[in-house]
Protein backbone atom coordinates (compact mmCIF):
# COMPACT_ATOMS: atom_id res chain seq x y z
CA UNK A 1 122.04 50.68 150.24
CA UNK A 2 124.08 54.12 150.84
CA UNK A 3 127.21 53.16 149.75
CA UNK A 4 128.79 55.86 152.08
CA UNK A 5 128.17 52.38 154.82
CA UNK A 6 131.09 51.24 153.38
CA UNK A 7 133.59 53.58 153.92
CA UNK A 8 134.40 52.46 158.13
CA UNK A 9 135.27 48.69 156.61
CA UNK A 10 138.46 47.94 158.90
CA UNK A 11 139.65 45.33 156.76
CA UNK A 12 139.50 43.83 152.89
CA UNK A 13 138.06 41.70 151.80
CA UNK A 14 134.55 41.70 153.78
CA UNK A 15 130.92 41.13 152.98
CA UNK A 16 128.14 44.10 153.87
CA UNK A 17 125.33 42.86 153.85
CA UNK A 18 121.94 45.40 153.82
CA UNK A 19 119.61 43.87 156.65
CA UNK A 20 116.86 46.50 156.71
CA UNK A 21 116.70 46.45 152.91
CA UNK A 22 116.17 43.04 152.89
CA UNK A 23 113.48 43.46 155.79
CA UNK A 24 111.75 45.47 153.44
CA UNK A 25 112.34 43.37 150.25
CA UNK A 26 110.87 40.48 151.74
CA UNK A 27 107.89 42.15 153.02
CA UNK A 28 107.27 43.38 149.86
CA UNK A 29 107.28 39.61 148.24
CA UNK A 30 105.07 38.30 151.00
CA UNK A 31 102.35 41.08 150.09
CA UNK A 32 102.53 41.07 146.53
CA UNK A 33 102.25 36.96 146.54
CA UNK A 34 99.12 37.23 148.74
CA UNK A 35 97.71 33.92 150.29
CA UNK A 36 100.31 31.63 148.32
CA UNK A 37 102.38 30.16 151.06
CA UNK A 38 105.94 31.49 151.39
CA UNK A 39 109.09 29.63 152.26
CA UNK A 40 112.79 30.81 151.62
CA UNK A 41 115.41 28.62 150.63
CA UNK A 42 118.25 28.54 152.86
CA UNK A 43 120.25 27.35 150.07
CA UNK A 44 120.74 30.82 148.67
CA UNK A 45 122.42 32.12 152.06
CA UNK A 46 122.19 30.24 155.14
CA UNK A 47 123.93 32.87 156.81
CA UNK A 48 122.27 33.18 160.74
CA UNK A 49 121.55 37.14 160.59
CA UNK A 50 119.90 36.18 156.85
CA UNK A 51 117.75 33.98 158.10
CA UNK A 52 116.79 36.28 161.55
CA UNK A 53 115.92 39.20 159.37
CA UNK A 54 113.65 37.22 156.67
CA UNK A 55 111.79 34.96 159.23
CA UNK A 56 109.00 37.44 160.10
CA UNK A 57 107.74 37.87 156.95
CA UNK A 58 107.56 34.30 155.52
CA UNK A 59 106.27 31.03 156.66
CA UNK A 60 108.99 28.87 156.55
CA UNK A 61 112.54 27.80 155.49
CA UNK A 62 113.06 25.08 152.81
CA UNK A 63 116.37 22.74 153.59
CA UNK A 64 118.33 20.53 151.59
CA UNK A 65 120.38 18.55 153.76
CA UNK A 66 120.79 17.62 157.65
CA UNK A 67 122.93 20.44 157.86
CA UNK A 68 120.80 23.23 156.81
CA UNK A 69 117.95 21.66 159.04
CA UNK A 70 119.95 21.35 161.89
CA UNK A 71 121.44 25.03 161.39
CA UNK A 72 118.45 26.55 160.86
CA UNK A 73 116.45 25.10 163.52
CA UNK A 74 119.14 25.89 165.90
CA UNK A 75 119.03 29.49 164.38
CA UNK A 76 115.16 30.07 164.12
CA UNK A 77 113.61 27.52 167.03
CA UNK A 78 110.07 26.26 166.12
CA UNK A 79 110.19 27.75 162.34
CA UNK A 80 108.15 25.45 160.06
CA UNK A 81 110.65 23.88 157.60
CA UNK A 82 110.17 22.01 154.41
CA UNK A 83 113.54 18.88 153.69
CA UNK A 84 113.79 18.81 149.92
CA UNK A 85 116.81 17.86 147.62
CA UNK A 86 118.10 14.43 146.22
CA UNK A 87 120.06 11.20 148.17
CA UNK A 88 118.80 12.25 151.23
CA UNK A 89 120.93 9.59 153.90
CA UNK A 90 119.35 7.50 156.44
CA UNK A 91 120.62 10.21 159.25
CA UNK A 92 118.85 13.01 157.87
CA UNK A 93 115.14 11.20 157.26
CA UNK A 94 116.03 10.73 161.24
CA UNK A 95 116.53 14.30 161.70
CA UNK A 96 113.38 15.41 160.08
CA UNK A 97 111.18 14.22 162.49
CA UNK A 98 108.76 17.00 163.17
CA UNK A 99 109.16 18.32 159.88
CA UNK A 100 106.52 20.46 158.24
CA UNK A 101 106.89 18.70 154.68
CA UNK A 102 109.43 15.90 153.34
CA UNK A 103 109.70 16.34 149.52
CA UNK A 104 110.10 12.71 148.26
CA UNK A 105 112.43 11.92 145.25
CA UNK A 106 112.14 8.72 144.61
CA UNK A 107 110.37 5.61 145.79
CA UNK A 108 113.42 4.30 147.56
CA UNK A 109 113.71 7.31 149.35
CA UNK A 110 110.11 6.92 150.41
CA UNK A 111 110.48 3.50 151.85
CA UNK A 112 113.20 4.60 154.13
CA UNK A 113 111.08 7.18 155.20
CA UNK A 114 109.95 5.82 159.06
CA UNK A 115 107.25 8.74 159.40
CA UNK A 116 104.93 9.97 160.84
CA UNK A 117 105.49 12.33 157.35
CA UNK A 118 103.86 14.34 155.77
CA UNK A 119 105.02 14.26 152.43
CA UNK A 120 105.16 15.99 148.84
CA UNK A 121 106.14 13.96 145.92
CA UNK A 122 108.48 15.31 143.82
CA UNK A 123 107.73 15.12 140.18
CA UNK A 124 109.63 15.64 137.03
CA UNK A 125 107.50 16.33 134.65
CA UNK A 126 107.90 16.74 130.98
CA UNK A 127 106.97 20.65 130.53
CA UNK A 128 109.46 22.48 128.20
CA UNK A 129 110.45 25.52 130.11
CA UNK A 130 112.57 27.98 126.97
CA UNK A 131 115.16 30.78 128.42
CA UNK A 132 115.32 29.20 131.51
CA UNK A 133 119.00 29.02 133.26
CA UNK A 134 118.51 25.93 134.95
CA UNK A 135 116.39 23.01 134.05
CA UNK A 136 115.92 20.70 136.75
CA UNK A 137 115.25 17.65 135.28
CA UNK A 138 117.70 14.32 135.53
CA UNK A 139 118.22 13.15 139.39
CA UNK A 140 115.61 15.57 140.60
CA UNK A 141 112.17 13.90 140.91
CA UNK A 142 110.24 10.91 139.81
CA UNK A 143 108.22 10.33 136.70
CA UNK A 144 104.79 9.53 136.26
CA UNK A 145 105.27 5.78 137.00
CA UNK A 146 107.54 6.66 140.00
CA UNK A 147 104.73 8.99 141.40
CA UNK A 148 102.21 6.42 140.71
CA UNK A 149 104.10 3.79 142.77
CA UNK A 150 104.91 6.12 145.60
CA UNK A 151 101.23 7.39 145.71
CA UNK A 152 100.43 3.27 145.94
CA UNK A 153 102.69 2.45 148.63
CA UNK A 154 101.59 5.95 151.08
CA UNK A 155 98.23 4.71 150.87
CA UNK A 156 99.21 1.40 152.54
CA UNK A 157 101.17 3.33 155.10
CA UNK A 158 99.81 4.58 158.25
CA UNK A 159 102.03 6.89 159.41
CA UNK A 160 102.94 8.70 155.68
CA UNK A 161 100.01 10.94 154.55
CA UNK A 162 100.22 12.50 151.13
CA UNK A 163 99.33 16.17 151.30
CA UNK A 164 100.57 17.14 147.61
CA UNK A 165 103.53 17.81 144.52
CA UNK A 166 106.67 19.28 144.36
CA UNK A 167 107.37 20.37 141.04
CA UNK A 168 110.42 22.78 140.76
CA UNK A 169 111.03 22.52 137.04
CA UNK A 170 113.04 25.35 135.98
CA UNK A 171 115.10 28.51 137.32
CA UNK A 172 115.61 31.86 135.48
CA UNK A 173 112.37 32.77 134.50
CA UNK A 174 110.46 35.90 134.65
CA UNK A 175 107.04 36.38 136.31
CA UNK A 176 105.04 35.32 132.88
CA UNK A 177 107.15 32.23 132.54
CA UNK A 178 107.11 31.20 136.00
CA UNK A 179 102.75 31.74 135.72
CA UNK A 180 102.53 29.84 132.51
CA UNK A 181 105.07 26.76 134.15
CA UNK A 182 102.59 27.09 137.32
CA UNK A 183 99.91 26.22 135.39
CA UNK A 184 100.96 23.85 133.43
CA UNK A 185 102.26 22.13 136.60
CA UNK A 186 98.68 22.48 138.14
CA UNK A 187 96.64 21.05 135.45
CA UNK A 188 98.55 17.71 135.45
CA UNK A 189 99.03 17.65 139.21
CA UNK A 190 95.67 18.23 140.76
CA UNK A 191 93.48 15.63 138.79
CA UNK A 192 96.38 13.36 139.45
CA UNK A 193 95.99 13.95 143.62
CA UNK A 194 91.80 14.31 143.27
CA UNK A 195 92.04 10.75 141.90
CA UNK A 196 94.19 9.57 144.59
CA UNK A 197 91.85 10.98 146.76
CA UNK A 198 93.27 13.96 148.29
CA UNK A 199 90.91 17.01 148.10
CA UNK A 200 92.72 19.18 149.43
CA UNK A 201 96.01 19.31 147.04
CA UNK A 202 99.45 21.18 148.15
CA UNK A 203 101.47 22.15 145.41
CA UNK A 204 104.99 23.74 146.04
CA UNK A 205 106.09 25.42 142.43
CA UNK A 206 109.61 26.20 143.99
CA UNK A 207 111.44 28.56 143.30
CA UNK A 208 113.84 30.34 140.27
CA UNK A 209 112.51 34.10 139.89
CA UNK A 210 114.90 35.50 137.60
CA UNK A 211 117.46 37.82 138.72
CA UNK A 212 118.96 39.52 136.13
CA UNK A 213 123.08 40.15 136.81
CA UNK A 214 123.44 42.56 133.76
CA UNK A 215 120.76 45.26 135.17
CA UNK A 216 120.81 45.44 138.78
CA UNK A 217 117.88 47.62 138.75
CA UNK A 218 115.52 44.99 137.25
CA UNK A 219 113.48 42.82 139.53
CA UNK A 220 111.04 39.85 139.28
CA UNK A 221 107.34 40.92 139.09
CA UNK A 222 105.88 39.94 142.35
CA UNK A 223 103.01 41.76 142.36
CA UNK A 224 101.82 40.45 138.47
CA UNK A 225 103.31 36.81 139.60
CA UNK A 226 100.75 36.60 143.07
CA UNK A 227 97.58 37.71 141.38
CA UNK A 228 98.28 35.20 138.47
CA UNK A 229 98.67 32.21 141.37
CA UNK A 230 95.64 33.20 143.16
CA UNK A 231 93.64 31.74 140.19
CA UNK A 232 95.47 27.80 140.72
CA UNK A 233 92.86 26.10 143.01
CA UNK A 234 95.29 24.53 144.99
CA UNK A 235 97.02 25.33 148.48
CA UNK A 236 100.24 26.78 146.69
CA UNK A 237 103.76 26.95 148.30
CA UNK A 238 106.83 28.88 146.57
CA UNK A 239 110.82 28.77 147.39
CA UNK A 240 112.46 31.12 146.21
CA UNK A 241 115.88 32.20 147.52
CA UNK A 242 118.44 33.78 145.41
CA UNK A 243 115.26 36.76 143.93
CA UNK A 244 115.02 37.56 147.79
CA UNK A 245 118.70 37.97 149.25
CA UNK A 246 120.96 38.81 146.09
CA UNK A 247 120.06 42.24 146.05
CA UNK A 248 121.30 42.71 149.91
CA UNK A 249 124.41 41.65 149.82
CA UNK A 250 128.23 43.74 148.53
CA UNK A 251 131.55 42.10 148.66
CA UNK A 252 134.05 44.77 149.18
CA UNK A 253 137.81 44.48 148.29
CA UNK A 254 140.79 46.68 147.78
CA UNK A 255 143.45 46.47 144.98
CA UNK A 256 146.81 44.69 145.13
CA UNK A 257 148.07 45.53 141.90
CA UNK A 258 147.72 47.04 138.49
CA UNK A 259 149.51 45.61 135.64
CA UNK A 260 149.57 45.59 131.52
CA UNK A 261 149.70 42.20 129.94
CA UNK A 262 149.61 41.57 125.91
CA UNK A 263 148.00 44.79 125.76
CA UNK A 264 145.44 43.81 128.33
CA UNK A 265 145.01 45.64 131.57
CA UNK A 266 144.45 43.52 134.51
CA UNK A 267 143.75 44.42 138.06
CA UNK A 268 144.33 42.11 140.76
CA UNK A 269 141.90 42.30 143.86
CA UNK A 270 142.40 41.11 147.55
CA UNK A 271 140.28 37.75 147.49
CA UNK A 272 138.89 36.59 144.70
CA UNK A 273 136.40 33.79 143.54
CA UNK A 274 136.87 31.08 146.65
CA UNK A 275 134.95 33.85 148.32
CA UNK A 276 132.42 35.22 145.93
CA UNK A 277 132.24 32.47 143.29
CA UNK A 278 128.95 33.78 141.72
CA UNK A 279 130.55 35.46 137.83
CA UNK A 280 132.54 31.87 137.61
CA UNK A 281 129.37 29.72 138.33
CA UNK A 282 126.80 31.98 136.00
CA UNK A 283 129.59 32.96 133.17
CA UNK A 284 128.59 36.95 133.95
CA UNK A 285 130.91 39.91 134.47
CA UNK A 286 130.20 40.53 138.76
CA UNK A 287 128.24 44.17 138.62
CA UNK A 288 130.56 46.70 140.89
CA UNK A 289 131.19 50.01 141.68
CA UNK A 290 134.86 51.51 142.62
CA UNK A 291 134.53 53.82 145.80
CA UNK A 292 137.77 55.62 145.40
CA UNK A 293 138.67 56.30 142.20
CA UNK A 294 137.67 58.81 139.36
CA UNK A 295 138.66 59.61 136.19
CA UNK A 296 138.30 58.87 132.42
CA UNK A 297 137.44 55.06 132.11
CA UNK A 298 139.12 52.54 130.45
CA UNK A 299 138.63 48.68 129.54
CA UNK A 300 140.09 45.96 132.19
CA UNK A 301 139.88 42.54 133.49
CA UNK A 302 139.01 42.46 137.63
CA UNK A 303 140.61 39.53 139.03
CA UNK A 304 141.42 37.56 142.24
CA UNK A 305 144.47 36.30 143.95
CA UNK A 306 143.92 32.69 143.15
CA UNK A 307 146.15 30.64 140.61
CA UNK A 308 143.81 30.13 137.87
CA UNK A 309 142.80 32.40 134.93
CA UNK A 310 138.98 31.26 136.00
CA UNK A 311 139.32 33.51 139.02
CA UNK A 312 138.15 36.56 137.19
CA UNK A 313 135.05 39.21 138.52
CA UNK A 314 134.42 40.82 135.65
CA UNK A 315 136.20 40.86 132.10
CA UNK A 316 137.02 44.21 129.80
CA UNK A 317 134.93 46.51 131.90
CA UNK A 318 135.15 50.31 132.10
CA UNK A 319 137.04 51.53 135.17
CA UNK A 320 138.58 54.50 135.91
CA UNK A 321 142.52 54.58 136.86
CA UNK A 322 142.75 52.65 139.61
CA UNK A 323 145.84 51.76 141.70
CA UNK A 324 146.80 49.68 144.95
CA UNK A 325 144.87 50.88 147.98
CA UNK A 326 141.92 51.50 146.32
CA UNK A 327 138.26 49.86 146.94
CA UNK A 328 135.88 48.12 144.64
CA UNK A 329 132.16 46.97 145.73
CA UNK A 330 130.76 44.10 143.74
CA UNK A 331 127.08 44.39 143.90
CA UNK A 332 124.57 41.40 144.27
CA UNK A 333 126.55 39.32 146.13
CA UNK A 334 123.77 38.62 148.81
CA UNK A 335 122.79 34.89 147.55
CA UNK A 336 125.33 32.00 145.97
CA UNK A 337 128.46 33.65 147.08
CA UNK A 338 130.32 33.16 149.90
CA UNK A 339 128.34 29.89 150.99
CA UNK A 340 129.27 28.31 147.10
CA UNK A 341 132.31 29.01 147.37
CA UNK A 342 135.86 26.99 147.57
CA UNK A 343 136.99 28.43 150.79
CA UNK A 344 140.13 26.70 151.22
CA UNK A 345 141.47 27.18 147.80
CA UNK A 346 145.06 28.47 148.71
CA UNK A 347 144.21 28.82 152.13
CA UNK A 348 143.78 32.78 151.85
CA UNK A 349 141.98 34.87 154.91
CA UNK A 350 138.24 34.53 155.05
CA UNK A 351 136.33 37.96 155.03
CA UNK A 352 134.99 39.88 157.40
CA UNK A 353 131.24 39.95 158.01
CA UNK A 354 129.27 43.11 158.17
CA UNK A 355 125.63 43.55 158.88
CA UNK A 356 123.56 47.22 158.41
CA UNK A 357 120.46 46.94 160.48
């Protein structure tokens, strides 16, 4: 994105967010991954435009609660959606009636499940994943005697067809990491759904493409990632969310003050971490760029308005002399920012909302 856009902002702080670069973005994913089924989750940025500008290229939008179906159905009418997540309620098995794929997580959860369903199981499955950020093992999923019960109990129920496995095991990864988990996943989960007689097996991998937060420029390897899934012979479904939107997105904020404590420099931002909580949730310095300032740089700590030393951007970082008035852009703030964050912390003004088409 031109970062000339954000010169016309009317007020601080606001979020840009880059619509025709993520047009393009996306399309890129959905030809590099081929015939692999593509779903985004909404959990990375529900926000409506989001969602309007990624729908052409993908083939559906993966939910995790009633809330993000009912949004997003109300948003994108007739979109194929797939309900995942754990402790779904009673109210929101209701809701997905019509539902392209329910992604069971345990056998409770299945026999509240009415149907007519098609369901995945979801499994958690004892794969090591190394360097990954998030392993996502504990409540998410069901174990090979779980499974094996579920599997049981579907094939006594009419109106509850088994089509396949969820296994989203890890997040972080690169593109050889995510291939080798893939198959790994695959070569326990189709002979386990060929012996329970479905010969046609889904398999959704999930998501977790690594975005890397300390070099902007680097990005997941779609293209090597879709030709390595086009040897799984299964009908294969991915979700990812953050690799597609976090790129797309700036959060754009002025400075309130400049001040020298201890020997430390601090500067003290309009907003702060209730809106973009991203640096405190991954323990990384926010990447930015100041649009008004020059000069020879110097270390400092960027931080918010909020009372709490966790409400810090980025920590004993080079920035040129800056002083009230003038504007800082933190980069990559297009996924698990504003819609993480702890809005109502001190009550402060929301941002403003910006969209480049």
């Amino acid at each position: 994105m031109n970062l000339d856009a954000l010169d016309d902002l009317d007020r601080f702080p606001a979020y840009v967010y880059d619509l025709s670069g993520l047009r393009t973005h996306v399309a890129a994913i959905r030809d590099a991954v081929g015939g692999t089924e593509l779903f985004y989750a909404a959990k990375a940025n529900p926000d409506a435009e989001i969602l309007r500008a990624i729908a052409p290229h993908v083939d559906g939008i993966e939910v995790s609660s009633g809330g993000e179906l009912t949004h997003v159905r109300e948003t994108l009418p007739g979109i194929r959606l797939a309900f995942g997540g754990p402790g779904k309620t009673d109210e929101e098995l209701a809701l997905a009636t019509g539902v392209d794929r329910i992604h069971v997580e345990s056998p409770r959860e299945l026999d509240r499940l009415k149907g007519p369903a098609d369901v995945l199981l979801r499994a958690n499955l004892p794969l090591r994943t190394p360097n990954a950020a998030l392993s996502m093992s504990g409540p998410f999923g069901m174990d090979e005697d779980a499974l094996d019960a579920c599997a049981a109990r579907i094939a006594e129920h009419p109106h509850i067809t088994l089509r396949g496995v969820h296994a989203h095991l890890a997040s972080g990864l690169d593109a050889p990491a995510m291939l080798d988990l893939a198959h790994r996943i695959a070569e326990w989960a189709i002979p386990w759904l060929e012996a329970r007689g479905i010969d046609d097996p889904e398999l959704n991998i999930g998501g977790g493409m690594a975005v890397d937060y300390t070099s902007p420029g680097t990005r997941f390897d779609w293209r090597a990632y879709g030709a390595g899934l086009a040897g799984i012979p299964a009908r294969l479904r991915i979700e990812p969310g953050r690799s597609m939107t976090a790129y797309h997105g700036w959060y754009v904020t002025d400075v309130l003050d400049v001040k020298a404590t201890r020997g430390e420099t601090y500067v003290v931002l309009r907003g702060g971490t209730h809106h973009l909580r991203t640096p405190v949730t991954k323990g990384h310095d926010q990447p930015f760029e100041v649009l008004t300032a020059s000069g020879p740089e110097s270390p400092a700590t960027l931080v918010g308005q909020l009372c709490t030393p966790k409400d810090v951007f980025a920590r004993d970082v080079p920035v040129p002399p800056l002083r009230p008035g003038d504007v800082v852009a933190f980069a990559m703030a297009g996924a698990y920012a504003w819609n993480i964050s702890h809005h109502d912390f001190l009550m402060h003004p929301e941002p403003a909302f910006h969209y480049l088409r």
